[in-house]
N, C-alpha and C. Protein backbone atom coordinates (compact mmCIF):
# COMPACT_ATOMS: atom_id res chain seq x y z
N UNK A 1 -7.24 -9.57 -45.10
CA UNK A 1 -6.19 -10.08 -44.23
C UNK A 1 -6.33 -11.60 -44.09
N UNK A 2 -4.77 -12.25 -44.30
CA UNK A 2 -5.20 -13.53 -43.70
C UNK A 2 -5.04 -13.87 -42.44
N UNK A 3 -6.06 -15.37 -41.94
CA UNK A 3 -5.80 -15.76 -40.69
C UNK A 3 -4.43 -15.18 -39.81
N UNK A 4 -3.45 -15.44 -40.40
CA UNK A 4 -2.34 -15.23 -38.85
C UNK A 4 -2.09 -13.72 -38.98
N UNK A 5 -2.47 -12.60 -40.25
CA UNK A 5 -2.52 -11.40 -39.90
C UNK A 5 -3.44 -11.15 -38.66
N UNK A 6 -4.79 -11.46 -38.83
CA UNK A 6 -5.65 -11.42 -37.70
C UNK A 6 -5.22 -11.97 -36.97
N UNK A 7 -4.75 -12.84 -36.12
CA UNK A 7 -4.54 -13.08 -35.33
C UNK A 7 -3.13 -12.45 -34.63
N UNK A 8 -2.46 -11.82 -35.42
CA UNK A 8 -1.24 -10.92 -35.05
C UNK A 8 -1.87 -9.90 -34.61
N UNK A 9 -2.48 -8.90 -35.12
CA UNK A 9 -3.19 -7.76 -34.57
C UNK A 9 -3.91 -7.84 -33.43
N UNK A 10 -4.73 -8.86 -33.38
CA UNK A 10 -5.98 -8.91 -32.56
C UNK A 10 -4.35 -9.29 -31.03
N UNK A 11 -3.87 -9.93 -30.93
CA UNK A 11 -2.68 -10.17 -29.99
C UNK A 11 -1.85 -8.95 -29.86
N UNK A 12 -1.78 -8.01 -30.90
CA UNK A 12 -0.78 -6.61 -30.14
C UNK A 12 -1.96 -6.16 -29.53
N UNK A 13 -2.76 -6.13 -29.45
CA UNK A 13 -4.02 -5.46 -29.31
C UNK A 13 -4.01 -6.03 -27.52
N UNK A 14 -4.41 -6.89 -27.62
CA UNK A 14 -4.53 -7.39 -26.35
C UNK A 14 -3.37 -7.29 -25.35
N UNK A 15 -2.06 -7.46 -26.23
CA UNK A 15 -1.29 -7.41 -25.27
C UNK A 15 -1.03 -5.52 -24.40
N UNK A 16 -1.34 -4.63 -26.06
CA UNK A 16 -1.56 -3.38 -25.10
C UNK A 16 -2.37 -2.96 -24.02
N UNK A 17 -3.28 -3.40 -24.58
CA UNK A 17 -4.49 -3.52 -23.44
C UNK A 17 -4.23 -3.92 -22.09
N UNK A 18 -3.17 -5.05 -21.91
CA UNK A 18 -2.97 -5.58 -20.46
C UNK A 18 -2.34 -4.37 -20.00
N UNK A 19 -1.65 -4.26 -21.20
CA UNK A 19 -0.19 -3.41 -20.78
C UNK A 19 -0.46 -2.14 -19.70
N UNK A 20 -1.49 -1.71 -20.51
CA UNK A 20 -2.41 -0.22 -20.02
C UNK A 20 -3.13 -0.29 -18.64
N UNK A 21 -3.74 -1.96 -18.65
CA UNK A 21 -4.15 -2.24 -17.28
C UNK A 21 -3.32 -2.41 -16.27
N UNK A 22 -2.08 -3.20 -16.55
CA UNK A 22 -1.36 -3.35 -15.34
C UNK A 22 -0.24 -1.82 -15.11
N UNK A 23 -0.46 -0.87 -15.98
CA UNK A 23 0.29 0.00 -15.82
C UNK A 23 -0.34 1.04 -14.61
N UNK A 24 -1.82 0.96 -15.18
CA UNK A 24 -2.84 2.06 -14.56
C UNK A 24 -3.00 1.38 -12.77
N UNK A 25 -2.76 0.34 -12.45
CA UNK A 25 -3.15 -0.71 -11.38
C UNK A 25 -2.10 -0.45 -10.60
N UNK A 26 -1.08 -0.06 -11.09
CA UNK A 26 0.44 0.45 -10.21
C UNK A 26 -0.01 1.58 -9.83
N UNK A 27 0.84 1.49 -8.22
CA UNK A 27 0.47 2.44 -6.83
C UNK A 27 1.89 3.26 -7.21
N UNK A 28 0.98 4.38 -7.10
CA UNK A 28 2.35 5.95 -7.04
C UNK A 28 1.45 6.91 -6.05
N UNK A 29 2.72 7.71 -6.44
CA UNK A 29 2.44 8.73 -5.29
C UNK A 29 0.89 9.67 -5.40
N UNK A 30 0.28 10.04 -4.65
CA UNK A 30 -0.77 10.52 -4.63
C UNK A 30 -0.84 12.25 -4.29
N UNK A 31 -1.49 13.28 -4.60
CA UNK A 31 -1.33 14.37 -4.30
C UNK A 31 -2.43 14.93 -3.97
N UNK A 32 -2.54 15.08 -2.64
CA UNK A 32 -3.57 15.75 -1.46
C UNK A 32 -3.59 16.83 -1.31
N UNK A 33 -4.07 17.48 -0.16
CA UNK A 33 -4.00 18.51 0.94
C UNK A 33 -5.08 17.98 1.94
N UNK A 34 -4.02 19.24 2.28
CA UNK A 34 -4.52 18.28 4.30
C UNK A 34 -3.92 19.83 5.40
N UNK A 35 -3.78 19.13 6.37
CA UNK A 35 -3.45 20.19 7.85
C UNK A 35 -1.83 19.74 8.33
N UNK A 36 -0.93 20.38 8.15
CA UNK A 36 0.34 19.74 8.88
C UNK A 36 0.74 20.07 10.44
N UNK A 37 1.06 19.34 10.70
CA UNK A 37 0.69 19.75 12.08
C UNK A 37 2.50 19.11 12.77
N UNK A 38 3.41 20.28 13.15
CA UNK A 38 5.07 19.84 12.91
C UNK A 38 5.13 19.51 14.49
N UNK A 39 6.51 18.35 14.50
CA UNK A 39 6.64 17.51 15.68
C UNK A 39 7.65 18.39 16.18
N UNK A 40 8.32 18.09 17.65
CA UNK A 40 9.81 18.94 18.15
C UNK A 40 10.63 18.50 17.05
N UNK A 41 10.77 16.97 16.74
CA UNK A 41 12.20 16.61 16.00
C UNK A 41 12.27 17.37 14.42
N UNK A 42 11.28 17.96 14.02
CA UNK A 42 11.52 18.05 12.64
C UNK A 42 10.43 17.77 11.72
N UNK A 43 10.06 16.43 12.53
CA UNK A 43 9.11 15.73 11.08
C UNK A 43 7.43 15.95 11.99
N UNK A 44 6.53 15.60 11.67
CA UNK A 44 5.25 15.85 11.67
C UNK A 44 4.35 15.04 10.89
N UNK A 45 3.24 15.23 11.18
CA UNK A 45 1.91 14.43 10.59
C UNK A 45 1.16 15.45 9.42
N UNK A 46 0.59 14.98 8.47
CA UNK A 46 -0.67 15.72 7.70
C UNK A 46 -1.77 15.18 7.94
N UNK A 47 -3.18 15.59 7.88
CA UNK A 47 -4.35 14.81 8.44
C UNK A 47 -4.69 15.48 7.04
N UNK A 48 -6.02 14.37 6.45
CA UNK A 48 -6.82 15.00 5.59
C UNK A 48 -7.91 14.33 6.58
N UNK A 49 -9.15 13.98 5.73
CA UNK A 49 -10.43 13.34 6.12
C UNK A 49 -10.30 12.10 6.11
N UNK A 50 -9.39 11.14 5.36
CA UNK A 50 -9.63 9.99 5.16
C UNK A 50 -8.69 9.29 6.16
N UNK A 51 -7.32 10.04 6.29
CA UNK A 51 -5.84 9.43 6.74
C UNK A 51 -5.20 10.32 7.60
N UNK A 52 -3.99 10.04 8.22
CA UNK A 52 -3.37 10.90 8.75
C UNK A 52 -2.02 10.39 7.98
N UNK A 53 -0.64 11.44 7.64
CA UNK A 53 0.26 11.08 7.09
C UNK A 53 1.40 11.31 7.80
N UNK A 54 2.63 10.74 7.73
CA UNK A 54 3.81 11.20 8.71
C UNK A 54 4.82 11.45 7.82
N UNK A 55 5.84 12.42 7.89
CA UNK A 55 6.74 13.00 7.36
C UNK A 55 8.09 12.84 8.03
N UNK A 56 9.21 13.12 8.05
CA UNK A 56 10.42 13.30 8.22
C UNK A 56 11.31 14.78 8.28
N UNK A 57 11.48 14.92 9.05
CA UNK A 57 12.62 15.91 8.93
C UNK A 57 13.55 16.30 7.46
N UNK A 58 13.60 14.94 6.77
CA UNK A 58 14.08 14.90 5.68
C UNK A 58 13.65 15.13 4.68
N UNK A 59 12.23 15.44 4.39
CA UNK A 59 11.56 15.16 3.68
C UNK A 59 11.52 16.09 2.21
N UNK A 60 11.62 15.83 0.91
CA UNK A 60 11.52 16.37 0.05
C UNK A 60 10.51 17.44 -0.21
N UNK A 61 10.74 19.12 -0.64
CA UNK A 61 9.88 20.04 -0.98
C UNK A 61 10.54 20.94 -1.65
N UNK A 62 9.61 21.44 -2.18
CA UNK A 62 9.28 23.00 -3.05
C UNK A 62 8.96 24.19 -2.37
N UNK A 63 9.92 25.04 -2.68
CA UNK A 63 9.32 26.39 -1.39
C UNK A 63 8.94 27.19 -2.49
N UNK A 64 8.71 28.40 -2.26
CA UNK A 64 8.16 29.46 -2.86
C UNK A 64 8.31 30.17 -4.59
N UNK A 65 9.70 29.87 -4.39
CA UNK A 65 10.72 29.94 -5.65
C UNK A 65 10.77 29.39 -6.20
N UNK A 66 9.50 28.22 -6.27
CA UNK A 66 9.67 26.53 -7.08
C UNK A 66 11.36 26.34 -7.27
N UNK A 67 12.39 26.39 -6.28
CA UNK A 67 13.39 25.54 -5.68
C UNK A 67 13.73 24.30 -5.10
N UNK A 68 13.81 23.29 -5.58
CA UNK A 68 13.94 22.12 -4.92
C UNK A 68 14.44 21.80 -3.47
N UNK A 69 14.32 21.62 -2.27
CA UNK A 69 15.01 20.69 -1.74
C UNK A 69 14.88 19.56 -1.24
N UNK A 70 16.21 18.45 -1.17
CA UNK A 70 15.94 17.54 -0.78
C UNK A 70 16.55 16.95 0.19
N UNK A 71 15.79 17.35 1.59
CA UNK A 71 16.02 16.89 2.69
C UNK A 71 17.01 17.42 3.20
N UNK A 72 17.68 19.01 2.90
CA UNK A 72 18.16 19.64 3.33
C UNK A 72 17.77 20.52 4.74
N UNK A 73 17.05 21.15 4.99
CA UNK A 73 16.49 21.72 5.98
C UNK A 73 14.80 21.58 6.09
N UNK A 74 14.36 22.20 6.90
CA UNK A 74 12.60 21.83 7.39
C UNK A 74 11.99 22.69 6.29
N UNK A 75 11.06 22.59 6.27
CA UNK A 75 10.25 23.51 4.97
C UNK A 75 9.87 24.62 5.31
N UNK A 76 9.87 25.33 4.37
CA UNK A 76 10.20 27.04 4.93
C UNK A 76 8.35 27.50 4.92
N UNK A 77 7.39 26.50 4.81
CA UNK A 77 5.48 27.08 5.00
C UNK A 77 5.72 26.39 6.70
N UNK A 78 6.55 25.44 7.14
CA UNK A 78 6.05 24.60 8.78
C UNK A 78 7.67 25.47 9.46
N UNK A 79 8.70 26.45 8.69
CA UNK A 79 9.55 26.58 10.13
C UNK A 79 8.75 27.62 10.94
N UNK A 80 7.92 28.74 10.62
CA UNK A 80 7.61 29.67 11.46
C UNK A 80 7.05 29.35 12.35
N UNK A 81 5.71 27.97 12.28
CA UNK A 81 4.76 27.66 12.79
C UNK A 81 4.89 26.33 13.08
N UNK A 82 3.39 25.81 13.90
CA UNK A 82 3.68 24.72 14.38
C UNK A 82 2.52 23.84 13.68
N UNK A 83 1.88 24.14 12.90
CA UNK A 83 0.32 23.95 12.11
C UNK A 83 0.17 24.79 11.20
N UNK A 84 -0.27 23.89 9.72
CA UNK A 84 -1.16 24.98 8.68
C UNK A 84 -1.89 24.16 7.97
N UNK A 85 -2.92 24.97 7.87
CA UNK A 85 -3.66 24.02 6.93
C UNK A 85 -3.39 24.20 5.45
N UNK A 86 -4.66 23.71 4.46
CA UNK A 86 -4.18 23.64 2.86
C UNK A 86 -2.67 23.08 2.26
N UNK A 87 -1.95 22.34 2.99
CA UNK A 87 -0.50 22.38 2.44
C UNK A 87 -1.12 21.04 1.65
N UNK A 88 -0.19 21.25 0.47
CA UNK A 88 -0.45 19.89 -0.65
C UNK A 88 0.39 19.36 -0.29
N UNK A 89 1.11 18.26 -0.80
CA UNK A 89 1.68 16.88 -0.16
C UNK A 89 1.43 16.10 -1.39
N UNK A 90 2.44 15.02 -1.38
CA UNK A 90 2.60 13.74 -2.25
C UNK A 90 2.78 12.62 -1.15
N UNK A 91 2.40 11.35 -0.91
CA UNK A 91 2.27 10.64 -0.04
C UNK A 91 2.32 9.33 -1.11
N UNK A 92 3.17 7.97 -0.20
CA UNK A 92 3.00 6.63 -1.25
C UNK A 92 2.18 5.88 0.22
N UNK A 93 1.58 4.84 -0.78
CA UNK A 93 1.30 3.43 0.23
C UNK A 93 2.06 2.41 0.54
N UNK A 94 2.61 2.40 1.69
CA UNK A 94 3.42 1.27 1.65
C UNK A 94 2.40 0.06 2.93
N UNK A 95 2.60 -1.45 1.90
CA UNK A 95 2.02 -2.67 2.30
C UNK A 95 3.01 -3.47 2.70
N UNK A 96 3.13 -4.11 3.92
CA UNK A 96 4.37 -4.92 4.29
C UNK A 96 3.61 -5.70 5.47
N UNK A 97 3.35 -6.88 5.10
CA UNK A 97 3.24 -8.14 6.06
C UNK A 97 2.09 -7.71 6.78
N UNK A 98 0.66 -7.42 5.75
CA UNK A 98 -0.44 -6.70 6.37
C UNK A 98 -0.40 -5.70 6.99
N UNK A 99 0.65 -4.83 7.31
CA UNK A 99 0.93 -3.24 7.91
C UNK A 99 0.87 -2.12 6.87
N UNK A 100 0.02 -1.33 6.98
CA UNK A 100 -0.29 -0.46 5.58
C UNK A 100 -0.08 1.16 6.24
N UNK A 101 1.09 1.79 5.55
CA UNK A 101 0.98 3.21 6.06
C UNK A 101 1.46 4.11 5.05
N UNK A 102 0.90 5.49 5.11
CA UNK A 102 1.28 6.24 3.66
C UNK A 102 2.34 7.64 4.26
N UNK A 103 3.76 6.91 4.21
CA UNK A 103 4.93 8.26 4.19
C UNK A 103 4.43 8.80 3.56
N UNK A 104 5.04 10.69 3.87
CA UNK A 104 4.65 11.96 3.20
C UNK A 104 6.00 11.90 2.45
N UNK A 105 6.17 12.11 0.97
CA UNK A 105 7.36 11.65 -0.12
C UNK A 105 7.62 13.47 -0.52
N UNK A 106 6.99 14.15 -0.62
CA UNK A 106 6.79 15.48 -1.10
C UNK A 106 6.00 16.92 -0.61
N UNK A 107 6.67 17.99 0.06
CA UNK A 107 5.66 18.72 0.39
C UNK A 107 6.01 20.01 -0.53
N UNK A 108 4.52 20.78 -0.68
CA UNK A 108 4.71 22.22 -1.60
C UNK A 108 4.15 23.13 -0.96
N UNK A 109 5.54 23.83 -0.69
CA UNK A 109 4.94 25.32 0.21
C UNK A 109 4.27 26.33 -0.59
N UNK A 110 4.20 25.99 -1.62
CA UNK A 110 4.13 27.02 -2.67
C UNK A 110 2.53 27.65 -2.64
N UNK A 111 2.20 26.14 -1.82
CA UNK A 111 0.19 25.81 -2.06
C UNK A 111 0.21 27.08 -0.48
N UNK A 112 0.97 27.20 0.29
CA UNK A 112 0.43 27.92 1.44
C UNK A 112 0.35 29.77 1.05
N UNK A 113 1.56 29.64 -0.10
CA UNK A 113 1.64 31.19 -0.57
C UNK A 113 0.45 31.49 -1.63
N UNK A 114 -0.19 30.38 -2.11
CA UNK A 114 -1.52 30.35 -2.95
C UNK A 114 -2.58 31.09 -2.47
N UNK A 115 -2.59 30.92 -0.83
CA UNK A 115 -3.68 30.88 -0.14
C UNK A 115 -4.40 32.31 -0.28
């Protein structure tokens, strides 16, 4: 190979490499379990060990039937009850002007019929 071959390669090379780093360094959603524990209005908290998480009334899930909904009604593992544990969850980090808190983005009832 000559010089500017090498030096072409050795540069895709590197540039994948960033590529892979700054891809892997991006914040997504995360997938837990924890204890949900449901509010009067609808929405509620999850606690694991590390965090506590807050949810919405609205909030996106999977019931039993691996059926989607989104933000149609309360989730059919928290309407009977007012607490359960093991429920999995998807949660993001959100950073804003040094205020750091992780909305609940996803819940799966599916993990309570696992049990």
């Amino acid at each position: 190979m000559h010089g500017s071959a090498v030096r072409t390669v050795a540069f895709i090379g590197l540039a994948l490499v960033v590529g892979f780093l700054v891809g892997t360094w991006r914040t997504g959603a995360t997938v837990q379990t924890g204890r949900a524990d449901l509010q009067e209005g609808g929405g509620g908290s999850i606690s694991t060990d590390d965090w506590t998480y807050g949810f919405d009334p609205g909030v996106t899930w999977v019931d039993s039937q691996n059926t989607w909904h989104h933000g149609d009604d309360l989730p059919e593992c928290l309407a009977a009850t007012r607490s359960v544990e093991g429920l999995r969850f998807a949660a993001i980090e959100v950073n804003v002007e040094g205020s750091t808190w992780r909305p609940v983005v996803w819940i799966d009832c599916r993990s309570i019929g696992a049990q």
